[in-house]
N, C-alpha and C. Protein backbone atom coordinates (compact mmCIF):
# COMPACT_ATOMS: atom_id res chain seq x y z
N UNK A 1 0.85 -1.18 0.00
CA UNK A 1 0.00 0.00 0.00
C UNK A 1 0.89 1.24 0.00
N UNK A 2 0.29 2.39 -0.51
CA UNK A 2 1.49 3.54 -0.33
C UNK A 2 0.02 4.50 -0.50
N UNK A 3 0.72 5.66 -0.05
CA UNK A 3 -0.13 6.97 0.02
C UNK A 3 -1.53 7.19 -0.88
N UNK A 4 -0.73 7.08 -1.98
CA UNK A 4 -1.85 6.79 -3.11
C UNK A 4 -2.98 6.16 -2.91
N UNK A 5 -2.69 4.93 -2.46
CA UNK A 5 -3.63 4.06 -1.91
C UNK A 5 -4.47 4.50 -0.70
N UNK A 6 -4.17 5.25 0.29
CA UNK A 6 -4.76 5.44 1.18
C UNK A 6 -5.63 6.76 0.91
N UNK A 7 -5.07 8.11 -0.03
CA UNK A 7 -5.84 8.98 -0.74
C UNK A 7 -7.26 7.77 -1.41
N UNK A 8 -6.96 7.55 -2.12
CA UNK A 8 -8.20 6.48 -2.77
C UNK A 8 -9.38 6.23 -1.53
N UNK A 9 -8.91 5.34 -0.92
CA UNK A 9 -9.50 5.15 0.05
C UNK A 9 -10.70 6.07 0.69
N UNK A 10 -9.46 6.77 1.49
CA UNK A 10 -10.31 8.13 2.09
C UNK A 10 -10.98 8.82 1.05
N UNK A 11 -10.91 8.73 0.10
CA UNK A 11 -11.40 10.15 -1.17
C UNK A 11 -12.81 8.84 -1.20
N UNK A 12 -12.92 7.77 -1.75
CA UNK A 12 -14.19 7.42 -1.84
C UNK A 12 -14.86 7.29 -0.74
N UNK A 13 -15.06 6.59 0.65
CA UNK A 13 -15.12 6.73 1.73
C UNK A 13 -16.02 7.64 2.04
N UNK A 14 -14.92 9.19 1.81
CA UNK A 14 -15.88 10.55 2.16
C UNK A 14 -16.01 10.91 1.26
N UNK A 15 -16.01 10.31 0.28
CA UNK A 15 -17.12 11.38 -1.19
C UNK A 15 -18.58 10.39 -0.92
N UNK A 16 -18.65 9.16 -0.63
CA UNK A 16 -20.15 8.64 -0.26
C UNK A 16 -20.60 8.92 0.78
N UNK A 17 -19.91 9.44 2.04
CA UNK A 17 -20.77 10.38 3.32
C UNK A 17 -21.11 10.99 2.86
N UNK A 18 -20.88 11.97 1.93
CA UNK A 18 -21.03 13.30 1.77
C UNK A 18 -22.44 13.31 1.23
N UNK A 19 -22.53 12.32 0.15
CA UNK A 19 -23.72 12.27 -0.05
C UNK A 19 -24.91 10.94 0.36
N UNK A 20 -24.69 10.78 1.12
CA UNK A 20 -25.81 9.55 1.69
C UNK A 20 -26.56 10.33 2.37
N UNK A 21 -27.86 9.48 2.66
CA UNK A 21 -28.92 10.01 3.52
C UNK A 21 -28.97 9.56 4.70
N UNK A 22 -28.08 8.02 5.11
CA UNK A 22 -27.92 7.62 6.30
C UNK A 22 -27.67 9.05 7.26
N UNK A 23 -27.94 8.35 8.48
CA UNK A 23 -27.46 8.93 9.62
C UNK A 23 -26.01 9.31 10.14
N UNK A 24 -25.69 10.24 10.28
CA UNK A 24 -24.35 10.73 10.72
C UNK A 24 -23.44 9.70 11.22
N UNK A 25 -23.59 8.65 12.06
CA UNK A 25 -23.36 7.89 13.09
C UNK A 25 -22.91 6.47 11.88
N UNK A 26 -24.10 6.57 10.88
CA UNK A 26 -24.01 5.45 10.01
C UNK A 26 -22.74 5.80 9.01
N UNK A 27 -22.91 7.40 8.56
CA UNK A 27 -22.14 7.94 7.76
C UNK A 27 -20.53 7.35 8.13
N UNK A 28 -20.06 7.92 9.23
CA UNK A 28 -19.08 7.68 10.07
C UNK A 28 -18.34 6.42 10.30
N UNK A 29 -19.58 5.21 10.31
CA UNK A 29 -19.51 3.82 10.47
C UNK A 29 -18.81 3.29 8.97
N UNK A 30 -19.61 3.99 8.19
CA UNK A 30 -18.64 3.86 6.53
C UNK A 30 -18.04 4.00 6.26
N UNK A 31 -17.23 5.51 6.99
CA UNK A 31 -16.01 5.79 6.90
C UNK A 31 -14.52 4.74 7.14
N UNK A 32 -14.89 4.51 8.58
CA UNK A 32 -14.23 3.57 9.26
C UNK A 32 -14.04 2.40 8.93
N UNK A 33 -15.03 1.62 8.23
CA UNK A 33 -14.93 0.67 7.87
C UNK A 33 -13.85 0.39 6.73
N UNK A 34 -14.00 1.44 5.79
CA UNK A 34 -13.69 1.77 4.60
C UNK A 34 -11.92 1.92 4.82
N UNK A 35 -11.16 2.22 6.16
CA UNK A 35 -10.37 2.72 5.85
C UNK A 35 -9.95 2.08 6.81
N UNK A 36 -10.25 1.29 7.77
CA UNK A 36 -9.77 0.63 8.46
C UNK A 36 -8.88 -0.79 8.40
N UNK A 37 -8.76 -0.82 7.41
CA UNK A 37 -7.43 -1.81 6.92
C UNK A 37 -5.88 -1.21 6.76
N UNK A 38 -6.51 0.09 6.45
CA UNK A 38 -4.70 1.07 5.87
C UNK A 38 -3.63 0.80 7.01
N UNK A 39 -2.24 0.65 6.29
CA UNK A 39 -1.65 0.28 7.56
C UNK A 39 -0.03 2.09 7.27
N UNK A 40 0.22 2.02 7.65
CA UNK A 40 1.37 3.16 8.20
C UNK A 40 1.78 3.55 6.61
N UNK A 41 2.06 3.15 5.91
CA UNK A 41 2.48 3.23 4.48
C UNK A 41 1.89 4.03 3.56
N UNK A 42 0.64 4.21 4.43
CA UNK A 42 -0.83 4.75 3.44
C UNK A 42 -0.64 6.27 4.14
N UNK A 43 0.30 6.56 4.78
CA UNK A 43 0.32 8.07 5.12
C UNK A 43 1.50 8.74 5.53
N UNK A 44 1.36 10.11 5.01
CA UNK A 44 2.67 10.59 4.64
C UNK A 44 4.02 10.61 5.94
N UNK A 45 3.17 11.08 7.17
CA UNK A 45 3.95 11.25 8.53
C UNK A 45 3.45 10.64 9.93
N UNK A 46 4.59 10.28 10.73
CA UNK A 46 3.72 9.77 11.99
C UNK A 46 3.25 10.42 12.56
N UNK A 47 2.65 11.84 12.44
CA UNK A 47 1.32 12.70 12.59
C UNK A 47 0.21 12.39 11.91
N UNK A 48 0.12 11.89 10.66
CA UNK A 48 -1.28 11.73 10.23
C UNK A 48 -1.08 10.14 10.84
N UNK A 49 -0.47 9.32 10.96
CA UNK A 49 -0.54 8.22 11.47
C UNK A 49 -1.28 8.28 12.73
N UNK A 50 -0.69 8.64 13.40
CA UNK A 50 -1.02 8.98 14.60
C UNK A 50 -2.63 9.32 15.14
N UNK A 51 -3.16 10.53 14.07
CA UNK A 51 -4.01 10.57 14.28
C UNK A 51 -5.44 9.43 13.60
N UNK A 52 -5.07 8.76 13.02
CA UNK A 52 -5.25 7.74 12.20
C UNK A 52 -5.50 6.95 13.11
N UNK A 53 -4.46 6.30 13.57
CA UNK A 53 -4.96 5.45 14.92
C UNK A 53 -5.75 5.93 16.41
N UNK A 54 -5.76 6.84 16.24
CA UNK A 54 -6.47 7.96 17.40
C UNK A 54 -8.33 7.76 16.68
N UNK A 55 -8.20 7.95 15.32
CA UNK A 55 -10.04 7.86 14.94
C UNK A 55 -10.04 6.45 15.04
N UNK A 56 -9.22 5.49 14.75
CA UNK A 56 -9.45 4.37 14.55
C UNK A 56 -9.74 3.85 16.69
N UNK A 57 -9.09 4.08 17.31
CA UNK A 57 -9.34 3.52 19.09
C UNK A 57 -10.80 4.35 19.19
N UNK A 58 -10.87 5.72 18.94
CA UNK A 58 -12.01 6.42 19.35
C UNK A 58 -13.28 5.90 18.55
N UNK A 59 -13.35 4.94 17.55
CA UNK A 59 -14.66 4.82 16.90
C UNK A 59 -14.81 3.39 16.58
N UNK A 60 -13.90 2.41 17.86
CA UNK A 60 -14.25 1.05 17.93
C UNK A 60 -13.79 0.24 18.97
N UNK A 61 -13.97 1.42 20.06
CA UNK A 61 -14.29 1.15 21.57
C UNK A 61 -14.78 0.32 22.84
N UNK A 62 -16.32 0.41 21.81
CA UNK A 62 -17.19 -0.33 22.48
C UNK A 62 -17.31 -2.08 21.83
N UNK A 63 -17.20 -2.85 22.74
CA UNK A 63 -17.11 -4.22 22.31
C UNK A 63 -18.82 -4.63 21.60
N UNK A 64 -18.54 -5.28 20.48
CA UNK A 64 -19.53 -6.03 19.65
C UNK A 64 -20.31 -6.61 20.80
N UNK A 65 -21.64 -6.21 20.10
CA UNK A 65 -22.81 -6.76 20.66
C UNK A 65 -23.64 -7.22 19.84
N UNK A 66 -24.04 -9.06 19.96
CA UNK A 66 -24.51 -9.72 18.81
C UNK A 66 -24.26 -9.54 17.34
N UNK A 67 -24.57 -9.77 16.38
CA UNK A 67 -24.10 -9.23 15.57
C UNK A 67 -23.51 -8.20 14.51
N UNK A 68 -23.86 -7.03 15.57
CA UNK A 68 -22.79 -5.82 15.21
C UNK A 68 -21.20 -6.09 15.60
N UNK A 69 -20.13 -5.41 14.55
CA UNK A 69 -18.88 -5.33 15.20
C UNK A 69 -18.66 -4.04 15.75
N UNK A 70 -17.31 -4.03 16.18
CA UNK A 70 -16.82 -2.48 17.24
C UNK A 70 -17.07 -1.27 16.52
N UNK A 71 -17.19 -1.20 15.12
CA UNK A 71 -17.53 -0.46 14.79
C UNK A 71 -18.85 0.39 15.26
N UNK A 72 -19.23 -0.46 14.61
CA UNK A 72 -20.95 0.15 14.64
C UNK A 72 -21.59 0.05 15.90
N UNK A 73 -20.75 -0.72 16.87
CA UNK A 73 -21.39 -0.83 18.23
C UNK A 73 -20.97 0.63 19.17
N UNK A 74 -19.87 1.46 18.23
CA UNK A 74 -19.42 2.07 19.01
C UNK A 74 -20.46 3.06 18.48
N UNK A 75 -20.00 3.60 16.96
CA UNK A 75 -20.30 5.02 16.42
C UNK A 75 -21.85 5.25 16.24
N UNK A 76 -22.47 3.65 16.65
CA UNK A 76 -24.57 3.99 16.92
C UNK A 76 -24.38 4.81 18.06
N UNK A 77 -23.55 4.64 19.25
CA UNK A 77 -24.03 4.98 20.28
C UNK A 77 -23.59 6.68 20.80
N UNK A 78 -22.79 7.04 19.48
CA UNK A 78 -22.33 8.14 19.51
C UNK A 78 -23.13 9.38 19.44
N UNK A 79 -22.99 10.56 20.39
CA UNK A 79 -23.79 11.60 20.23
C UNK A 79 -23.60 12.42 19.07
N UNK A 80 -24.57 13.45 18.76
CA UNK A 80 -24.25 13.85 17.26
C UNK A 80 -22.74 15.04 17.37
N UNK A 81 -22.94 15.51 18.57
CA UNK A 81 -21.36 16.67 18.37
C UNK A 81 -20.04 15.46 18.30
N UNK A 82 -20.19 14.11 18.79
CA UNK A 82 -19.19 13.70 18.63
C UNK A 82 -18.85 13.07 16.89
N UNK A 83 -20.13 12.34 16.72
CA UNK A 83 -20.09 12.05 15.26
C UNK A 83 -19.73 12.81 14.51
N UNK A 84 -19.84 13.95 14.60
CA UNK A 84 -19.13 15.64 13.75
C UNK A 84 -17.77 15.45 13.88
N UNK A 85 -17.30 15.58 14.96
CA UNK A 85 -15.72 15.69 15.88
C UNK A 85 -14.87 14.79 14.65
N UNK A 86 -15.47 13.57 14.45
CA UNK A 86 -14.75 12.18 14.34
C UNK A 86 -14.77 11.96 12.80
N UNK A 87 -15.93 12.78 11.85
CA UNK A 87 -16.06 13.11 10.89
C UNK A 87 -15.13 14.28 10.15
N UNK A 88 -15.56 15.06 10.89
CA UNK A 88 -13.98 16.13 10.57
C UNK A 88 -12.50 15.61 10.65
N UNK A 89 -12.48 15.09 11.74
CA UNK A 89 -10.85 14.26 11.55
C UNK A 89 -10.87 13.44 10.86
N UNK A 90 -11.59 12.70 9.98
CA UNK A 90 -11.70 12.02 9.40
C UNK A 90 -10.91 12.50 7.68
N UNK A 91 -11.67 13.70 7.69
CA UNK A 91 -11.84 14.62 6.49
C UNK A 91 -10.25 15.03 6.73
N UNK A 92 -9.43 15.45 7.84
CA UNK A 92 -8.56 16.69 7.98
C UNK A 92 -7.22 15.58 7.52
N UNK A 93 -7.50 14.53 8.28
CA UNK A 93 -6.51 13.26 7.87
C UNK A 93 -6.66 13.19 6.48
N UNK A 94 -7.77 13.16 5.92
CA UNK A 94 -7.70 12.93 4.25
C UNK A 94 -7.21 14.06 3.30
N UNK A 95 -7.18 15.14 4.01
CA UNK A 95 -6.37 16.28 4.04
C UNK A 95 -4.92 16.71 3.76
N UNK A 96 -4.57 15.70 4.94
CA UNK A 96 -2.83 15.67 4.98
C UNK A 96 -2.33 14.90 3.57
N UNK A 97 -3.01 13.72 3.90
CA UNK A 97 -3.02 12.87 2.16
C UNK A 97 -3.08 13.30 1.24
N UNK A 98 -3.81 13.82 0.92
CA UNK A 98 -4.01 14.85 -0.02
C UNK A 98 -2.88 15.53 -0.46
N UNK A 99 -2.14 16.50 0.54
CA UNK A 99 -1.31 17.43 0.24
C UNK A 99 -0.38 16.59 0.05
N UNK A 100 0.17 15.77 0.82
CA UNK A 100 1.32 15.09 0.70
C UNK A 100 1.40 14.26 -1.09
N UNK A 101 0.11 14.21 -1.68
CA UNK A 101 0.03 13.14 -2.38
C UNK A 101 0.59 14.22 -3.83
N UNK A 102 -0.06 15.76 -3.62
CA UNK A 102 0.10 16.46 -4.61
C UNK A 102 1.37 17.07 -4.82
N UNK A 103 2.31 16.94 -3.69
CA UNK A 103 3.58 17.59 -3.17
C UNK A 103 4.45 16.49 -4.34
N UNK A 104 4.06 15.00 -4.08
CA UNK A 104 5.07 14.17 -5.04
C UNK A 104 4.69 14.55 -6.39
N UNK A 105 3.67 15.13 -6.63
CA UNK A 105 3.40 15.11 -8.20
C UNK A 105 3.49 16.07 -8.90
N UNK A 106 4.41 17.35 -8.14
CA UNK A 106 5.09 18.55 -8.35
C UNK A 106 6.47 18.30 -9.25
C-alpha cells in the first residue's frame, strides 16, 4: 500500500458520506470501515498516522454486541457533536493525504 492508496481510500469513503442520507453515526460507520485496513504506508507522517490510529481507538471502543462489530457498536451509540468531531478528523486526515500526495506530483 502507499499513500496513493490510502488517498483512494479516504477520497471514496468521504465522497459517499457526503452524499448519503444515512445517519451521521451510520455515515461515520462507513467511513471507518472503509479505511480501516490502511496500515502506516498509506500516510505521509507519523502525525497523520497517529491521528489515524487515534479515529481508529475512538470509533471502535465499544465491544460487539450480537451481531454488530466495534464499529458500529461504538459510532450507533455516539452523540451527534461527537459524530461531527470524528467526521472532521476524518476529512482533515484525508487532508494531509491529499497534500502530501500532490507535493510528489510537483
Amino acid at each position: 500500500m502507499t499513500i496513493n492508496y490510502g488517498f483512494a481510500k479516504f477520497f471514496n469513503v468521504l465522497d459517499a458520506a457526503l452524499v448519503s442520507s444515512v445517519s451521521l453515526q451510520e455515515r461515520l460507520a462507513g467511513i471507518v470501515s472503509g479505511v480501516s485496513h490502511l496500515k502506516r504506508d498509506s500516510f505521509p507522517d507519523d502525525e497523520t498516522w497517529k491521528r489515524f490510529e487515534e479515529l481508529m481507538r475512538s470509533t471502535t471502543n465499544r465491544p460487539a454486541e450480537g451481531h454488530e462489530g466495534t464499529i458500529a457498536a461504538t459510532t450507533s451509540r455516539m452523540n451527534e457533536n461527537d459524530t461531527r468531531h470524528w467526521i472532521g478528523e476524518a476529512f482533515g486526515i484525508f487532508s494531509r493525504i491529499a497534500e502530501a500526495c500532490g507535493k510528489t506530483r510537483q
